[in-house]
Protein backbone atom coordinates (compact mmCIF):
# COMPACT_ATOMS: atom_id res chain seq x y z
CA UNK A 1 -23.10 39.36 10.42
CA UNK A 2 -21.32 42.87 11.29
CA UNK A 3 -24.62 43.33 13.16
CA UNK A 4 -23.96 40.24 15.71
CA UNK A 5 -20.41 40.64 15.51
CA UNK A 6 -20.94 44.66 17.30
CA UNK A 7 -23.42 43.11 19.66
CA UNK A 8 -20.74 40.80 20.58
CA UNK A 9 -18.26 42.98 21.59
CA UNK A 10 -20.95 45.43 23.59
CA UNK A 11 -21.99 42.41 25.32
CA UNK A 12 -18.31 41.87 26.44
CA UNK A 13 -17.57 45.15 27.04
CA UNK A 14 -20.77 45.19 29.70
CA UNK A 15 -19.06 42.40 31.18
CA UNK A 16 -15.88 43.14 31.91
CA UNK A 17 -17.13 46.51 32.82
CA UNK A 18 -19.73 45.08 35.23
CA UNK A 19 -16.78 42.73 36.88
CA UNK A 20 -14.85 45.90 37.58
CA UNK A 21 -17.45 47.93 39.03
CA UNK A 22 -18.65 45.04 41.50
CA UNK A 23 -15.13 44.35 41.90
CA UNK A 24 -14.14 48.08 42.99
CA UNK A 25 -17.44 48.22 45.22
CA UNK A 26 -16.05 45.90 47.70
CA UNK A 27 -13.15 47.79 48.08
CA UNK A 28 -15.03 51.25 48.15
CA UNK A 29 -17.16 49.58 51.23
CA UNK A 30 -14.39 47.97 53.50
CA UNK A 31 -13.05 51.43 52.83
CA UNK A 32 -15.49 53.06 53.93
CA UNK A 33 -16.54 50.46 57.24
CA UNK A 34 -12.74 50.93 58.03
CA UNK A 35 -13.08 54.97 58.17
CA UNK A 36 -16.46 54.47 60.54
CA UNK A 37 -14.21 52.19 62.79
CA UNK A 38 -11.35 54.98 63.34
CA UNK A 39 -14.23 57.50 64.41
CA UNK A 40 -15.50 54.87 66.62
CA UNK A 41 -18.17 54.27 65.11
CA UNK A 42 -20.29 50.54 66.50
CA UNK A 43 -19.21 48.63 63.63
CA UNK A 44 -21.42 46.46 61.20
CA UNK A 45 -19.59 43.24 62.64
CA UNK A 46 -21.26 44.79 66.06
CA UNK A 47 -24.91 45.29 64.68
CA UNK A 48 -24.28 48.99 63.69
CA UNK A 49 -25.38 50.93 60.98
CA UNK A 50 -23.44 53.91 60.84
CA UNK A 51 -22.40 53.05 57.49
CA UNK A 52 -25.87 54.55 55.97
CA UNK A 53 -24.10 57.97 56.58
CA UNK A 54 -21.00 57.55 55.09
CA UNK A 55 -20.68 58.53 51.54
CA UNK A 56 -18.30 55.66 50.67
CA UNK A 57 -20.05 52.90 51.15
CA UNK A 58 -22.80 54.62 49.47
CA UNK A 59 -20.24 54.93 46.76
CA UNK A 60 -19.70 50.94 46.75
CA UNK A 61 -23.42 50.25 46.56
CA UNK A 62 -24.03 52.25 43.90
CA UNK A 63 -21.08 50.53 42.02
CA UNK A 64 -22.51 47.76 42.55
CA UNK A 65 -25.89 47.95 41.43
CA UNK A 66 -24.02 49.47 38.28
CA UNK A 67 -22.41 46.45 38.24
CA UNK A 68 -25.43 44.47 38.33
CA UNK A 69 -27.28 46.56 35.60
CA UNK A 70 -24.29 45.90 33.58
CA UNK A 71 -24.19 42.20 33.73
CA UNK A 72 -27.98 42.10 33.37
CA UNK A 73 -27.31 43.70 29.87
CA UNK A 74 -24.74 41.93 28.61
CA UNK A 75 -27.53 38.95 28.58
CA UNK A 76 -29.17 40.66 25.98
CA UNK A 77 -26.27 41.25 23.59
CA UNK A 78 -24.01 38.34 24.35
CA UNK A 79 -24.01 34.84 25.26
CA UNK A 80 -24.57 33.44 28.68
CA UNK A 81 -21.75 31.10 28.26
CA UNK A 82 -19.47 34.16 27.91
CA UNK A 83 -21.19 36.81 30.24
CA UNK A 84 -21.51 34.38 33.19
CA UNK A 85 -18.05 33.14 33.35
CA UNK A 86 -16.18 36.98 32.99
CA UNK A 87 -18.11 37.27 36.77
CA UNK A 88 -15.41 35.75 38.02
CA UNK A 89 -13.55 38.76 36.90
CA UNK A 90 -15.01 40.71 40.04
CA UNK A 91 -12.92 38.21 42.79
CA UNK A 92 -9.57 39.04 40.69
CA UNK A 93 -10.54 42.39 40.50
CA UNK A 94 -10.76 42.98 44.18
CA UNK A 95 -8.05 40.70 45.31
CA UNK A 96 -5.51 43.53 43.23
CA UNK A 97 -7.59 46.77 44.52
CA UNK A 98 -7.68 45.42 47.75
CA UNK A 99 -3.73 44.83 48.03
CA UNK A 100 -3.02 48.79 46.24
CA UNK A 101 -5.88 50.35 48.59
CA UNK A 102 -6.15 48.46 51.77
CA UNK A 103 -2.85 47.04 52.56
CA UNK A 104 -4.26 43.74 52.57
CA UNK A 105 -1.62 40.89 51.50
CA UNK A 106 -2.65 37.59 49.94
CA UNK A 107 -0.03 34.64 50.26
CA UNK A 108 0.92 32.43 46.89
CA UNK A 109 -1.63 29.83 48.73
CA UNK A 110 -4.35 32.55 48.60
CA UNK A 111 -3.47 33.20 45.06
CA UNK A 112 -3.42 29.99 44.07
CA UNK A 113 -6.93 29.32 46.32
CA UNK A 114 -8.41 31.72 44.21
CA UNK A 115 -7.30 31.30 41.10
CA UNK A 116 -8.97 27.60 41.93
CA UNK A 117 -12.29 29.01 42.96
CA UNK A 118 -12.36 31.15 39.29
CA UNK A 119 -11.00 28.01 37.48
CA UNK A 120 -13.69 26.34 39.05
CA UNK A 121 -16.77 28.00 39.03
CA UNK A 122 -16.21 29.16 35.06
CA UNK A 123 -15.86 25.05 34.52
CA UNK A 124 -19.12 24.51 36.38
CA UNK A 125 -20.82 27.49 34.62
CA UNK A 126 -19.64 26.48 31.02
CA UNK A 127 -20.76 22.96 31.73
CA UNK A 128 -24.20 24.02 33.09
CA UNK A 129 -27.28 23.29 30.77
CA UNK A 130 -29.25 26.15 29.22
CA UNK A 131 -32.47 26.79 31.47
CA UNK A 132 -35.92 26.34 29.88
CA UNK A 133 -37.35 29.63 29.07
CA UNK A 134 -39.87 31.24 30.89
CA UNK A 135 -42.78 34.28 28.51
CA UNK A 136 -44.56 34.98 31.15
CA UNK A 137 -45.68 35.61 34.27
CA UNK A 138 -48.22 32.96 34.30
CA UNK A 139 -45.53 30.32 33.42
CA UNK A 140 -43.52 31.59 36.15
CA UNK A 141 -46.04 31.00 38.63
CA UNK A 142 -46.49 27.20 37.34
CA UNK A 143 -42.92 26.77 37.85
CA UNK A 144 -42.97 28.93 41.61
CA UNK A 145 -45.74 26.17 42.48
CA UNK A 146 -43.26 22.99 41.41
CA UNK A 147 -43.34 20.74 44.84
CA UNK A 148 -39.69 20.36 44.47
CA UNK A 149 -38.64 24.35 44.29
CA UNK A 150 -41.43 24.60 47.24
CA UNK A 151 -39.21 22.40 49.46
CA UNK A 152 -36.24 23.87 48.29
CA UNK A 153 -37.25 27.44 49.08
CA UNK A 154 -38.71 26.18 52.67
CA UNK A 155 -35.14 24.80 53.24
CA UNK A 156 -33.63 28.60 51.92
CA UNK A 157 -36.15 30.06 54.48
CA UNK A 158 -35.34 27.36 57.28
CA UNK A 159 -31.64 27.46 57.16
CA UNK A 160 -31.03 30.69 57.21
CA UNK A 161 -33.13 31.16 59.92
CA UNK A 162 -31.06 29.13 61.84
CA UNK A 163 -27.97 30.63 60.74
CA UNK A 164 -29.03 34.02 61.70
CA UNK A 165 -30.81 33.57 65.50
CA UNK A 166 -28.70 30.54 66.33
CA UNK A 167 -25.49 30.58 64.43
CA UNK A 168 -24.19 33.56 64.03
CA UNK A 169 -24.27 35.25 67.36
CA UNK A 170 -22.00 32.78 68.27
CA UNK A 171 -19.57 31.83 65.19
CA UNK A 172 -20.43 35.03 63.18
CA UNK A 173 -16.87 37.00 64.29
CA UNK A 174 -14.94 33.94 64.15
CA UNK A 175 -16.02 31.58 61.08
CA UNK A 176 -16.65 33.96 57.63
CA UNK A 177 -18.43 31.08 55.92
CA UNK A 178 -21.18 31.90 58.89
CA UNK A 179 -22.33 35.52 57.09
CA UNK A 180 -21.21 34.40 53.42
CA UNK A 181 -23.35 31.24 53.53
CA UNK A 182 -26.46 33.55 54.69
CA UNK A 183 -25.87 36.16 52.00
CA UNK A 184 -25.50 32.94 49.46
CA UNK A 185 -28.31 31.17 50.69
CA UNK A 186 -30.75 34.23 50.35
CA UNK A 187 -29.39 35.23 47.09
CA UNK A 188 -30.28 32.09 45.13
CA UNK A 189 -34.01 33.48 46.26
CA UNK A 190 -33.61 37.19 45.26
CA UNK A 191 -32.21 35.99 41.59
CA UNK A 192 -35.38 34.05 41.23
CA UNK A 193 -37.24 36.94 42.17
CA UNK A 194 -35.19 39.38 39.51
CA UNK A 195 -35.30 36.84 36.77
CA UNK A 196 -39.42 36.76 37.47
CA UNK A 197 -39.69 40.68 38.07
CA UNK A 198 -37.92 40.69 34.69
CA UNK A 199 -40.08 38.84 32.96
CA UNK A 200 -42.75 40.82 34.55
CA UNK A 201 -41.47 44.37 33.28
CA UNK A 202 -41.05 43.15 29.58
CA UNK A 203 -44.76 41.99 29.94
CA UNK A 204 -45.95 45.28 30.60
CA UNK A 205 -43.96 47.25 27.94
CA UNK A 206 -45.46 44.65 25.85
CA UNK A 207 -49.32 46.42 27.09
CA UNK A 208 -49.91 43.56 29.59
CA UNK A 209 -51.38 44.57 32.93
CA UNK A 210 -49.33 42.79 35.19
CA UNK A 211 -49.57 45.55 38.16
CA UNK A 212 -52.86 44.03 39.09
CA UNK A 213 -50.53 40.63 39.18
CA UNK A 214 -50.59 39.47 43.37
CA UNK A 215 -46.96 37.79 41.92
CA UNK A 216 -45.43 40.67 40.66
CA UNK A 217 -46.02 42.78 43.76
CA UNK A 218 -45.06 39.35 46.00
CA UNK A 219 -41.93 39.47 43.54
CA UNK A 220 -41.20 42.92 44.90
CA UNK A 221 -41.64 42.59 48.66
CA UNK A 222 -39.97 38.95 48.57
CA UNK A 223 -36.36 40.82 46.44
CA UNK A 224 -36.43 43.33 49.15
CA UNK A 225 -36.28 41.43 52.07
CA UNK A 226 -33.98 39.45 50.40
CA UNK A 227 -31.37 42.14 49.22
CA UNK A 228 -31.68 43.85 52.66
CA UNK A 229 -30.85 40.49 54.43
CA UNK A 230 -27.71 40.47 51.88
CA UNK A 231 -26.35 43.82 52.08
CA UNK A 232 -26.97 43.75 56.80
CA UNK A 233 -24.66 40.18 56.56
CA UNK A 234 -22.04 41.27 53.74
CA UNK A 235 -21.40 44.05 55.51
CA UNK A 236 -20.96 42.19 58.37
CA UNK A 237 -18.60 39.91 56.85
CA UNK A 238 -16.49 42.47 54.97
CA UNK A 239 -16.37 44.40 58.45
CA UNK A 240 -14.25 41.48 59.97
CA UNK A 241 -12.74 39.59 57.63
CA UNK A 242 -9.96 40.01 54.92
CA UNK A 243 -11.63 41.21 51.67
CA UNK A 244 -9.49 39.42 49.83
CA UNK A 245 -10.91 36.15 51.89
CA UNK A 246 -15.31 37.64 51.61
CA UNK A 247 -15.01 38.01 48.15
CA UNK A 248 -14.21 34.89 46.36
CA UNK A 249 -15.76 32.67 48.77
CA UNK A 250 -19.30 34.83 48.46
CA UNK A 251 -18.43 34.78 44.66
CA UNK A 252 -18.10 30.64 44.94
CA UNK A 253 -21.27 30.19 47.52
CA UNK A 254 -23.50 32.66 45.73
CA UNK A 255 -23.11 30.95 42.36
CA UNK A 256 -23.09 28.11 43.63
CA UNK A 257 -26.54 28.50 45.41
CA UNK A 258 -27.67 30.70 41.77
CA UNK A 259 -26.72 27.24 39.90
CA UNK A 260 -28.29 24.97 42.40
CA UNK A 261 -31.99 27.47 42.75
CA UNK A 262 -31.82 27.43 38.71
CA UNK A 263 -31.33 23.55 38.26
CA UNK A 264 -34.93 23.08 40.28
CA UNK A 265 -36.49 25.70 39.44
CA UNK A 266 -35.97 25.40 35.50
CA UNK A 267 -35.31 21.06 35.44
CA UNK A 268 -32.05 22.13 34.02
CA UNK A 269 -30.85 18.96 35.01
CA UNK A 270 -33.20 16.60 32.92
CA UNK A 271 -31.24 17.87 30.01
CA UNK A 272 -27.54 17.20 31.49
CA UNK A 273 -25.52 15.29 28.90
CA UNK A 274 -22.53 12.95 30.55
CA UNK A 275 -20.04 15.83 29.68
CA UNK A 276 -22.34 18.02 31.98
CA UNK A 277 -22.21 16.26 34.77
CA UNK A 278 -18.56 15.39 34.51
CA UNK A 279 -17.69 19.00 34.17
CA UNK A 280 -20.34 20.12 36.96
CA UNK A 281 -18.37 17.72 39.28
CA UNK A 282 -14.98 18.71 38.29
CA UNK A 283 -16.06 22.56 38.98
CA UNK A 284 -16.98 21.86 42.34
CA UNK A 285 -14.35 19.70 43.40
CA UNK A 286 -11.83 22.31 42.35
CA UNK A 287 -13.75 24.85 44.13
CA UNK A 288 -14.04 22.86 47.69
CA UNK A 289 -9.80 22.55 46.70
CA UNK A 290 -9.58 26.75 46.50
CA UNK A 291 -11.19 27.62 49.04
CA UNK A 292 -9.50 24.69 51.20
CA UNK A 293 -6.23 26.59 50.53
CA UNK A 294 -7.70 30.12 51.25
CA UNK A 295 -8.46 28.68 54.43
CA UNK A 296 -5.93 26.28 56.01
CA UNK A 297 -2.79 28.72 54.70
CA UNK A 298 -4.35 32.22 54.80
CA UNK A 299 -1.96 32.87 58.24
CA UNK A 300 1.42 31.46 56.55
CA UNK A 301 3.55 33.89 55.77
CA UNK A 302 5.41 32.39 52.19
CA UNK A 303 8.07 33.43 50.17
CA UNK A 304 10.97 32.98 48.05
CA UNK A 305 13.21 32.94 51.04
CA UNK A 306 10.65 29.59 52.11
CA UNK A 307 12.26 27.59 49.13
CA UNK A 308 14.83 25.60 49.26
CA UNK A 309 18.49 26.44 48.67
CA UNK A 310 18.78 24.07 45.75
CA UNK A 311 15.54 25.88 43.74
CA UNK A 312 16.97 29.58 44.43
CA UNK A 313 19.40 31.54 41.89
CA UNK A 314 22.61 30.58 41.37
CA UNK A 315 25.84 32.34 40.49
CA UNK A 316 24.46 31.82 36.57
CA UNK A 317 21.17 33.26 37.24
CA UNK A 318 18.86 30.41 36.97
CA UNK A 319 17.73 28.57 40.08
CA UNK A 320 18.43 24.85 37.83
CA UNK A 321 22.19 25.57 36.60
CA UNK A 322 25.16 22.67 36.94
CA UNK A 323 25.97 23.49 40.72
CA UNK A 324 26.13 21.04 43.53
CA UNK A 325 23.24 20.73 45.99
CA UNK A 326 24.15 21.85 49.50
CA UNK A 327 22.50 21.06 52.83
CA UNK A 328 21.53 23.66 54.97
CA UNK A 329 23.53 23.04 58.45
CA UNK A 330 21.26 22.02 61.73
CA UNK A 331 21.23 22.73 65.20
CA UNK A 332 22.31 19.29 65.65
CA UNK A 333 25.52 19.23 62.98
CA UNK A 334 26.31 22.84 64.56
CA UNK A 335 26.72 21.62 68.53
CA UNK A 336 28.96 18.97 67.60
CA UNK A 337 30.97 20.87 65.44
CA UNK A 338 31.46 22.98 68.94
CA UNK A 339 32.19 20.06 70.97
CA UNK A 340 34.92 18.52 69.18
CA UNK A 341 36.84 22.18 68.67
CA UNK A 342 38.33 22.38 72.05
CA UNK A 343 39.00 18.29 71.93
CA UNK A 344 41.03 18.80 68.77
CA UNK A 345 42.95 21.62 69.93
CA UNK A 346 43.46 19.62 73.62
CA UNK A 347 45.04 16.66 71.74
CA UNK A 348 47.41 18.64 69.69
CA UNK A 349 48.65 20.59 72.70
CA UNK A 350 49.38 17.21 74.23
CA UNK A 351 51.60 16.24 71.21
CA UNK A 352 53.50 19.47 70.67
CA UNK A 353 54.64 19.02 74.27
CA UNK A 354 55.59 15.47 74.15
CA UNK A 355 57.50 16.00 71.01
CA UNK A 356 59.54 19.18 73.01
CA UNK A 357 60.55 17.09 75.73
CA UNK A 358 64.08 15.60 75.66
């Protein structure tokens, strides 16, 4: 019992740990893209890849594959429904770094957007059905070969296509969801290739030859392209745009696309109870509602001067004491109260003088 209580806690640990380390590798990136663009440097949002020399973005990769490494063991010490969830930790994470380091503000709408997209996602996640498990490499390829992951992964490869040669040339530095749908897209294949490359590696500590596998070295060649598309577009995105905008939406698309690459690949939906579903839903409707207000408010400047006079502090020191409500005066109310000054003052000229005369 004191056994899987410790594992517990080290599988927590390596989760929070891993949602501050991908967290702070966002920031440690923009900081570093935003030092390139001062030396004038071609930016990433441009095509350029100055950023290979620059020891700060270096800095944010390898956080983040610490990050990664971190997450990946937590799996094997604590449960998925607790490691997958604290993920969400990262968006927080960088939302507070980002406003200490890189003078980026976030509105109450943004904060409340993202607080959505975490609320959200953790629902769907908790509500998600346990995958079927997969022994071997073998298995894997029976489930690679499914018809239904086969279209799915032709409509991956398809789409993003698209969205890179026709898309995002034109929408790319104006529309963020262009380059965080092409990084989400591609990662739903690049997890599939990790969780198979995983399954892989504990084969051949296990004495199994899989390095004369075709898969395994497909595996390889398929998570490189993959993670190379990833990295070109997030840098793109994080180049441009607001980090506190790139990183929960990525966080929201990419699981989303994770989920959705999982469900076919593994039939995790055959085994959906009622409460499932009605969670799943719930999840994703909150999340189209977060990232709705990251959008449409991310420009509105809001603050406790934007209230109303009735909901501000009193002369007690709460904003709902015993005082009257007052109406703020118009534009209107003020150039009448103008106009009927001089009137007021005419007509009692007029009746001082008629009360002087004999």
């Amino acid at each position: 019992m004191e056994v899987n209580r410790l594992d517990f806690y080290i599988g927590l640990s390596l989760a929070v740990s891993s949602s501050a380390f991908i967290g702070g590798s966002f920031i440690l990136k923009k900081k570093g893209l935003l030092r390139l663009a001062s030396k004038g440097s071609m930016r990433a949002g441009q095509g350029g890849y100055a950023y290979l020399k620059e020891w700060l973005w270096w800095a944010g990769l390898i956080s983040m594959g610490a990050g990664e490494a971190a997450n990946f063991a937590a799996y094997a010490f604590a449960p998925a429904t607790l490691v997958t969830p604290l993920g969400a930790l990262s968006v927080l994470v960088s939302a507070v770094l980002s406003s200490y380091f890189l003078n980026e503000r976030l509105n109450v709408h943004g904060k409340v957007g993202c607080l959505l997209c975490v609320l959200g996602s953790t629902v769907m996640v908790i509500h998600a059905p346990q995958e079927e498990e997969v022994a071997s490499l073998s298995a894997m390829a029976e489930k690679l070969k499914d018809p239904g992951f086969i279209v799915f992964a032709v409509c991956v490869v398809g789409s993003s296509l698209v969205l890179i040669f026709a898309v995002a040339p034109r929408f790319g530095q104006k529309n963020v969801l262009v380059y965080i749908l092409i990084c989400s897209v591609i990662g739903s294949l690049s997890v599939s290739c990790v969780k198979g490359l995983g399954i892989g590696i504990k084969e051949l500590f296990a004495g199994t030859a899989v390095l004369k596998e075709p898969l395994f070295w497909s595996l390889v060649i398929c998570l490189v392209i993959c993670v190379s598309v990833q990295i070109s577009y997030l840098n793109k995105a994080l180049d441009i745009f607001n980090t506190s905008i790139v990183t929960p939406i990525y966080y929201v698309f990419f699981t989303t696309s994770v989920m959705a690459c999982s469900a076919i690949l593994f039939k995790e939906w055959l085994s959906m109870t009622t409460d499932g579903i009605v969670g799943t839903i719930s999840g994703f409707l909150t999340i189209i509602l977060g990232i709705f207000l990251l959008h449409a408010f991310k420009d509105i400047t809001f603050s406790g001067d934007s209230l109303p006079l009735y909901l501000r502090k009193g002369p007690q020191g709460f904003p709902w004491g015993p005082q009257p409500y007052v109406a703020l005066p118009s534009h209107d109310t003020q150039a009448e109260d103008e106009m009927k000054l001089p009137r007021e003052g005419g007509s009692k000229g007029g009746r001082g003088t008629h009360q002087r005369a004999p």
